[in-house]
PDB file of N, CA and C in Angstrom:
ATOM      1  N   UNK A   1      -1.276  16.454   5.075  1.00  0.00           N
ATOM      2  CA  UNK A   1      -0.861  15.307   5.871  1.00  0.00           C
ATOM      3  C   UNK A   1       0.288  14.613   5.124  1.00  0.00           C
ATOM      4  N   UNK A   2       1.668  13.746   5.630  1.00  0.00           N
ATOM      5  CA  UNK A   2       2.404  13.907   5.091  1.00  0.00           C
ATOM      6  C   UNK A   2       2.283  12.312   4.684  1.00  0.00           C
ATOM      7  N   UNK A   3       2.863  11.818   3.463  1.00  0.00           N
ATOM      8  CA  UNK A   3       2.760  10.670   3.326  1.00  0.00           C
ATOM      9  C   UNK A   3       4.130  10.070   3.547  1.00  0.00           C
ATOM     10  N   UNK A   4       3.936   8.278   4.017  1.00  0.00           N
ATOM     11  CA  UNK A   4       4.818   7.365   4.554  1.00  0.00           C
ATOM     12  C   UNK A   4       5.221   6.334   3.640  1.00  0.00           C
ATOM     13  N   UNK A   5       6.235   5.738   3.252  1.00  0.00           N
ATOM     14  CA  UNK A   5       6.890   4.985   2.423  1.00  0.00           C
ATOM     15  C   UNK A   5       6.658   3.627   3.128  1.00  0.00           C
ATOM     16  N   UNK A   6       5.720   2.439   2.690  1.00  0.00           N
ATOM     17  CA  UNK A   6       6.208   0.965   3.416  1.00  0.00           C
ATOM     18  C   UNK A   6       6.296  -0.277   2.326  1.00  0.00           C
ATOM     19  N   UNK A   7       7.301  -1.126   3.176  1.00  0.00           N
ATOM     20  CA  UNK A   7       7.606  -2.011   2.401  1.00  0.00           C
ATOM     21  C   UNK A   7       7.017  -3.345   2.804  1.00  0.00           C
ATOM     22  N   UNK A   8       6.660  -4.438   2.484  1.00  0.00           N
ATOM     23  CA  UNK A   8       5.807  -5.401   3.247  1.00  0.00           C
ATOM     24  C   UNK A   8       7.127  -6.326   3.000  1.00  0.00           C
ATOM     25  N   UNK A   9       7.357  -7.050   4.593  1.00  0.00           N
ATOM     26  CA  UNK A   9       8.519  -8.006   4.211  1.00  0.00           C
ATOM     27  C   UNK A   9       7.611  -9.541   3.855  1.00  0.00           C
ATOM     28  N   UNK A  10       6.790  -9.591   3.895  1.00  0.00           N
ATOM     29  CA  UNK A  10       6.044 -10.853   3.272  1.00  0.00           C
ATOM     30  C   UNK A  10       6.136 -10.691   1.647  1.00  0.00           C
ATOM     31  N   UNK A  11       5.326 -10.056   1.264  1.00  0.00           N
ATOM     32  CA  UNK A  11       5.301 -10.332  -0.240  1.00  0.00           C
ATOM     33  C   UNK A  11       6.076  -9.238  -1.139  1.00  0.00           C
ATOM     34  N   UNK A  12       6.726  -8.055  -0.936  1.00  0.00           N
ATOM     35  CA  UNK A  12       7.603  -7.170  -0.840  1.00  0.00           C
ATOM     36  C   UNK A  12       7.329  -6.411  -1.707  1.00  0.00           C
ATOM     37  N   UNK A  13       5.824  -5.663  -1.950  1.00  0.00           N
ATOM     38  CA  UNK A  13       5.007  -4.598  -2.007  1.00  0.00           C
ATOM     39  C   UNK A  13       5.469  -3.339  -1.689  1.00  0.00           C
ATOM     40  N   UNK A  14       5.532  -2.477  -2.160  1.00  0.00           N
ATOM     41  CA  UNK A  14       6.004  -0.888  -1.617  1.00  0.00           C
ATOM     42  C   UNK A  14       4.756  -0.587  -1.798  1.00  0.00           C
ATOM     43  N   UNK A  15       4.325   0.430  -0.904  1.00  0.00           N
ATOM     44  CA  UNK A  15       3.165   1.098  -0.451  1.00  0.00           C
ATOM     45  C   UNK A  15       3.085   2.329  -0.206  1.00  0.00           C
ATOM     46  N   UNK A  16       2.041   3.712  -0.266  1.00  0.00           N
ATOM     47  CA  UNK A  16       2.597   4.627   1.080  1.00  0.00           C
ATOM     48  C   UNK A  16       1.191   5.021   1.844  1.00  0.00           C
ATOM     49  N   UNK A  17       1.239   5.441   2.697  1.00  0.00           N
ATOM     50  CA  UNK A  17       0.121   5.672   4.003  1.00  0.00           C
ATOM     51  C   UNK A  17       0.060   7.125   3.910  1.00  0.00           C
ATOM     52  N   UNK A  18      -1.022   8.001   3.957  1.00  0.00           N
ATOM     53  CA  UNK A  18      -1.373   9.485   4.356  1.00  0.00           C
ATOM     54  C   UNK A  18      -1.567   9.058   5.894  1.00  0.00           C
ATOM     55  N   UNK A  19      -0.443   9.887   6.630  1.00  0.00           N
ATOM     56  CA  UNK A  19      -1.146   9.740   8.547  1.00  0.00           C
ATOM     57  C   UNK A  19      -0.438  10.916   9.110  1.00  0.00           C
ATOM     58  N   UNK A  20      -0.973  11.396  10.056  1.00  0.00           N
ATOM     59  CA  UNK A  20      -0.130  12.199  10.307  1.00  0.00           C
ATOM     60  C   UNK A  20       0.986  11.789  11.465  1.00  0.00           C
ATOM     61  N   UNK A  21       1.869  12.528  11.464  1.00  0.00           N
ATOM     62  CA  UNK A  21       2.985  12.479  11.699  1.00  0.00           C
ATOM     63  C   UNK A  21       3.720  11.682  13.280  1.00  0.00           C
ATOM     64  N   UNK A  22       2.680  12.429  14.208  1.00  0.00           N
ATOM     65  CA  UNK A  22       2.474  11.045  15.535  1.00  0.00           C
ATOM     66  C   UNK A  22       2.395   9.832  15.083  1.00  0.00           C
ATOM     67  N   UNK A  23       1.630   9.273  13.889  1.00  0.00           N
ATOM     68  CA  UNK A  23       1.337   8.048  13.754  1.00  0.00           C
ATOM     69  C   UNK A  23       2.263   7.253  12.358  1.00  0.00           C
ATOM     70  N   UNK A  24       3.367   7.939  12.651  1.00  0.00           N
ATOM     71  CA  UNK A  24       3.956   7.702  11.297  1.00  0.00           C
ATOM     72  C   UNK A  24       5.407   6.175  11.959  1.00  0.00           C
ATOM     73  N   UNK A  25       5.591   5.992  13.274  1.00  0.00           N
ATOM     74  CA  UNK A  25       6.306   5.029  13.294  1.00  0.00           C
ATOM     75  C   UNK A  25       4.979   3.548  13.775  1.00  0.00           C
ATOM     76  N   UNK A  26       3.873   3.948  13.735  1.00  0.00           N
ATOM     77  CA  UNK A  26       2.901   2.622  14.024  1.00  0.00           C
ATOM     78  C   UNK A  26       2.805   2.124  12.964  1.00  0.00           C
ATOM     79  N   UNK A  27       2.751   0.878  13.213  1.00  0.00           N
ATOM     80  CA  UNK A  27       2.166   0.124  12.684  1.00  0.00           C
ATOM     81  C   UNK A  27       1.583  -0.173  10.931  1.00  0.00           C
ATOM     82  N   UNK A  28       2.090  -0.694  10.129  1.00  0.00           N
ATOM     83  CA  UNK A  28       0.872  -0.290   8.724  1.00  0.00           C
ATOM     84  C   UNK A  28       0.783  -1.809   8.299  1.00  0.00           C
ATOM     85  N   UNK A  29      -0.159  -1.796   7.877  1.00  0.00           N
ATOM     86  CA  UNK A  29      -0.269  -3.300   6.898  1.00  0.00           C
ATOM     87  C   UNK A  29      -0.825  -3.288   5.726  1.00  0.00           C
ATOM     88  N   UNK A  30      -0.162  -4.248   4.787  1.00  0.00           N
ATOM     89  CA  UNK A  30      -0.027  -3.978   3.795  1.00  0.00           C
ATOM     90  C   UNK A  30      -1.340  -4.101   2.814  1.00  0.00           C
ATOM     91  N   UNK A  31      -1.577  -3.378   1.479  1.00  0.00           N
ATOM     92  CA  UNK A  31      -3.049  -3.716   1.344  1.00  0.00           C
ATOM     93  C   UNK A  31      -3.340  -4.913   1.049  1.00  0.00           C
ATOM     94  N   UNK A  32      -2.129  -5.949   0.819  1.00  0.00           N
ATOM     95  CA  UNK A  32      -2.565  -7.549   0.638  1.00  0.00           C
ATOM     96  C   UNK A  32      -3.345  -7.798   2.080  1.00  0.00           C
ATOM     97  N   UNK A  33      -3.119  -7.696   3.077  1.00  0.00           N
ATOM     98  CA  UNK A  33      -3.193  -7.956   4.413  1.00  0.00           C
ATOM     99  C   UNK A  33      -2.387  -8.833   5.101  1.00  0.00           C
ATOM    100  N   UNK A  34      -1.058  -8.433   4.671  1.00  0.00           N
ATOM    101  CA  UNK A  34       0.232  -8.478   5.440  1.00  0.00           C
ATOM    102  C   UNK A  34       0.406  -7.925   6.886  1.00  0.00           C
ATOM    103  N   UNK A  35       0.530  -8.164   7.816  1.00  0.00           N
ATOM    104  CA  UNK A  35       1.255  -7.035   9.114  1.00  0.00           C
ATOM    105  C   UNK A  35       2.458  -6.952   9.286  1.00  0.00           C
ATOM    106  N   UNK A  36       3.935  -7.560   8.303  1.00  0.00           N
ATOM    107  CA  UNK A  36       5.063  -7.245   8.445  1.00  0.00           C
ATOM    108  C   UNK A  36       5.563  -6.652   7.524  1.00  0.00           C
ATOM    109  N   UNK A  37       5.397  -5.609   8.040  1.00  0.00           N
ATOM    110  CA  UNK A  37       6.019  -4.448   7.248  1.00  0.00           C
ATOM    111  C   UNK A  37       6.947  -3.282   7.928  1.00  0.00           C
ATOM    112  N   UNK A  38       7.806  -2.248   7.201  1.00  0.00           N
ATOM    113  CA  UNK A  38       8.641  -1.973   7.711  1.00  0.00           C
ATOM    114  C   UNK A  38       8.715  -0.039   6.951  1.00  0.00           C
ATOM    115  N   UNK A  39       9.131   0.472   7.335  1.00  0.00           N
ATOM    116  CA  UNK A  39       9.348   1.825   7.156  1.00  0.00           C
ATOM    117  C   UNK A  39      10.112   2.131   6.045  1.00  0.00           C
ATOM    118  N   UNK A  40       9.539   2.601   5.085  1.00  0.00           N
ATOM    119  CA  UNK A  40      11.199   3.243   4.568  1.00  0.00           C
ATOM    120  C   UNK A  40      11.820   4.610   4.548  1.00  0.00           C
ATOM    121  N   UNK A  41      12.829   4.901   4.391  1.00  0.00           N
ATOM    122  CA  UNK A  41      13.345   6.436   4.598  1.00  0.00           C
ATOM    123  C   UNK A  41      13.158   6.757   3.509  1.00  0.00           C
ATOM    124  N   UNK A  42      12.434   8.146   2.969  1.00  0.00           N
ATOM    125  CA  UNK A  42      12.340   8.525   1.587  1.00  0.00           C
ATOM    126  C   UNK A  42      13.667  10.238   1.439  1.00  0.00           C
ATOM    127  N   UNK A  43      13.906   9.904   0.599  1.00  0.00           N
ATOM    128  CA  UNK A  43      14.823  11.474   0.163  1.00  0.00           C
ATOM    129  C   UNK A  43      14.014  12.272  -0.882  1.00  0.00           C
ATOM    130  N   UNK A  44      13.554  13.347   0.052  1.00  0.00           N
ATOM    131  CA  UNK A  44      12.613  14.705  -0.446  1.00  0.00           C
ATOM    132  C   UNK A  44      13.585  15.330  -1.360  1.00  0.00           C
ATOM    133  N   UNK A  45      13.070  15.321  -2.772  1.00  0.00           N
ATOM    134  CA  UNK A  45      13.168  16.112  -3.868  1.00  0.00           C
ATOM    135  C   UNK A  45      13.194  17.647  -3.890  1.00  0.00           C
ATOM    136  N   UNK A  46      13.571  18.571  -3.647  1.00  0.00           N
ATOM    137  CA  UNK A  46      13.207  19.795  -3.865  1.00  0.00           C
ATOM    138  C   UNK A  46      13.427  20.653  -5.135  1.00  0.00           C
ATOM    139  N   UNK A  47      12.953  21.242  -5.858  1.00  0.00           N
ATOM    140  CA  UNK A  47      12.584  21.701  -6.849  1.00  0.00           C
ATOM    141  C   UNK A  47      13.351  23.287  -6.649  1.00  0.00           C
ATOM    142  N   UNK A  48      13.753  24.096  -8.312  1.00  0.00           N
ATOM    143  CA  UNK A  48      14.517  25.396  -7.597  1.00  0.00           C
ATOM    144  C   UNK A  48      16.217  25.304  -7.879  1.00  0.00           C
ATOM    145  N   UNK A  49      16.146  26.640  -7.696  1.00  0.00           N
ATOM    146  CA  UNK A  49      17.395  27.199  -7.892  1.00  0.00           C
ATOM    147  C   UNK A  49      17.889  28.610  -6.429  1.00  0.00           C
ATOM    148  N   UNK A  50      18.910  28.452  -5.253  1.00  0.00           N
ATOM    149  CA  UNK A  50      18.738  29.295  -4.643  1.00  0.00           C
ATOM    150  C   UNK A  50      20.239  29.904  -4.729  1.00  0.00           C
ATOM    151  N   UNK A  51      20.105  31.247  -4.600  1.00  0.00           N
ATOM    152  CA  UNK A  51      21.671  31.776  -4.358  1.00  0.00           C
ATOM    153  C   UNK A  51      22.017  32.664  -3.291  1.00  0.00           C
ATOM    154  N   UNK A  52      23.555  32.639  -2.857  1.00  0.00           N
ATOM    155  CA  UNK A  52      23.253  33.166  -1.786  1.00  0.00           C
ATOM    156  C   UNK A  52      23.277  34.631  -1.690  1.00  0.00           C
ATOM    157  N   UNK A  53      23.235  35.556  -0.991  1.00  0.00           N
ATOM    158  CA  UNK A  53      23.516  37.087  -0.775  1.00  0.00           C
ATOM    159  C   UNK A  53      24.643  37.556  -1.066  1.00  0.00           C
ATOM    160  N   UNK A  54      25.004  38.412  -2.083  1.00  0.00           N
ATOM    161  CA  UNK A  54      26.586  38.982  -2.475  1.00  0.00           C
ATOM    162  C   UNK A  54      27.299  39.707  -1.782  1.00  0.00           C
ATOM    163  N   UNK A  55      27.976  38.950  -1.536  1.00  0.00           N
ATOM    164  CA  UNK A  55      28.975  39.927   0.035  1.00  0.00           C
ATOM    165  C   UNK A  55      28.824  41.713  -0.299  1.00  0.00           C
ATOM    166  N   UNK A  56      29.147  42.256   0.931  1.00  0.00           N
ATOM    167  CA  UNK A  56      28.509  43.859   0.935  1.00  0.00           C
ATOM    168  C   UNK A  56      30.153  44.438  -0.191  1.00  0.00           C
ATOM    169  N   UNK A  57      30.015  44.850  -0.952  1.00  0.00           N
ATOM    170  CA  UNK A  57      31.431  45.694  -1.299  1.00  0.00           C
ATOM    171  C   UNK A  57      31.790  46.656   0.032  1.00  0.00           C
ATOM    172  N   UNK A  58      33.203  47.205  -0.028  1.00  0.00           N
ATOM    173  CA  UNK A  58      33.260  47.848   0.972  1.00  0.00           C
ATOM    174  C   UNK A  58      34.132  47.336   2.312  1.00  0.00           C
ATOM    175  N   UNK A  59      34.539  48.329   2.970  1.00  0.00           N
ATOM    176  CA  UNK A  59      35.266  47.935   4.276  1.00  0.00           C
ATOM    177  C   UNK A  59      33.727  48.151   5.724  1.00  0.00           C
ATOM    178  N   UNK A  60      33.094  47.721   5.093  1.00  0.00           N
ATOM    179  CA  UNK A  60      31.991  47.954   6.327  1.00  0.00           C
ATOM    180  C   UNK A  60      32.154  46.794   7.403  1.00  0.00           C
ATOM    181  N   UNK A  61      33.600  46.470   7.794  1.00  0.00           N
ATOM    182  CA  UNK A  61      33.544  45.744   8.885  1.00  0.00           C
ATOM    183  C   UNK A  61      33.215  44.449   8.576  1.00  0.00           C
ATOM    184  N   UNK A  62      33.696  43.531   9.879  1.00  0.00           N
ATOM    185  CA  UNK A  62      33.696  42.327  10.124  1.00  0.00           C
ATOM    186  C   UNK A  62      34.299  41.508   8.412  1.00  0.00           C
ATOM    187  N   UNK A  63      33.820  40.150   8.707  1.00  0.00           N
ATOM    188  CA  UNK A  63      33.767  39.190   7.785  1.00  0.00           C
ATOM    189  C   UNK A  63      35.325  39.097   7.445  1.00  0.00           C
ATOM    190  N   UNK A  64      35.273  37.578   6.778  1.00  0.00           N
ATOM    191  CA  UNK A  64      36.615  37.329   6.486  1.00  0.00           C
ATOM    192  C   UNK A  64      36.916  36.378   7.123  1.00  0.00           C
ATOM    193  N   UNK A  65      37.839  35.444   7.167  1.00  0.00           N
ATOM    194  CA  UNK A  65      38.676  34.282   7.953  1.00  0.00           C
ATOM    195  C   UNK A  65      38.141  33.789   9.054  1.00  0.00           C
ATOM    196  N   UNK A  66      38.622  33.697   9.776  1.00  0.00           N
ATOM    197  CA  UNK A  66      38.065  32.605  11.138  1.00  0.00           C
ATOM    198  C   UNK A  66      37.752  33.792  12.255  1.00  0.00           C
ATOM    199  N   UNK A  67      37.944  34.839  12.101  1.00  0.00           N
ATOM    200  CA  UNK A  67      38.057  35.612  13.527  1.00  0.00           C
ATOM    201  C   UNK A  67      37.497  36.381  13.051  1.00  0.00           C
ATOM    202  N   UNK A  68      36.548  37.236  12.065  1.00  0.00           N
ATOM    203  CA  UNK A  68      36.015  37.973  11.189  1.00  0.00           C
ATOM    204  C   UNK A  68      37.058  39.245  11.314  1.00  0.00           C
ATOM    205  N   UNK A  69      38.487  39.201  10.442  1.00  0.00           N
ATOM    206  CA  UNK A  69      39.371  40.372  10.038  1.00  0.00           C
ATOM    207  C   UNK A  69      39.758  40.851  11.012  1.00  0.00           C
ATOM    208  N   UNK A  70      39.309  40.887  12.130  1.00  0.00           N
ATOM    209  CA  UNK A  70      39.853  41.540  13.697  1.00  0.00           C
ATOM    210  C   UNK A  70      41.354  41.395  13.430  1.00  0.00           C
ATOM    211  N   UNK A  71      41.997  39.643  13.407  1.00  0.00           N
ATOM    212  CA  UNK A  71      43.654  39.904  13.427  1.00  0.00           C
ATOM    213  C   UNK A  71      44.345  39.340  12.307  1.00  0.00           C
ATOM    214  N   UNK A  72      43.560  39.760  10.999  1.00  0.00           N
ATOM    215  CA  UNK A  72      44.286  39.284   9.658  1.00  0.00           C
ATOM    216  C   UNK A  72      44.523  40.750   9.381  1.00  0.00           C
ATOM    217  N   UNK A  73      45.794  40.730   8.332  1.00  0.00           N
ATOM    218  CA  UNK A  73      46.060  42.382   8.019  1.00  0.00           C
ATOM    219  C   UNK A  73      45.892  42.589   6.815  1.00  0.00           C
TER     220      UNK A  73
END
């Protein structure tokens, strides 16, 4: 279940909620027992290293510029 970032605009508490995802723009209050509170946007961390696929050696067609080599010479 994914967890939710909130901020209480009363006493200005950061919080976060386990809910799932339908219920993620309702409502939360804060554990003081605040009810104005507000959402925050969180930026997911991802972990890792990825690379991409090494172009094919070779004239095996396509790829290249905007038109894939069709009218570059």
């Amino acid at each position: 279940m994914p967890r939710y970032e909130y901020r209480c605009r009363t006493c200005g508490d950061t919080f976060e909620l386990s809910r799932p995802m339908a219920e993620s723009s309702a409502p939360a209050d804060c554990p003081a027992g605040h009810d104005d509170t507000v959402k925050l946007l969180s930026a997911v961390a991802v972990g890792g290293t990825t690379t991409a696929p090494a172009p094919k050696a070779g004239g095996g067609g396509g790829g290249g510029g905007c038109c894939g080599g069709g009218c570059c010479g």
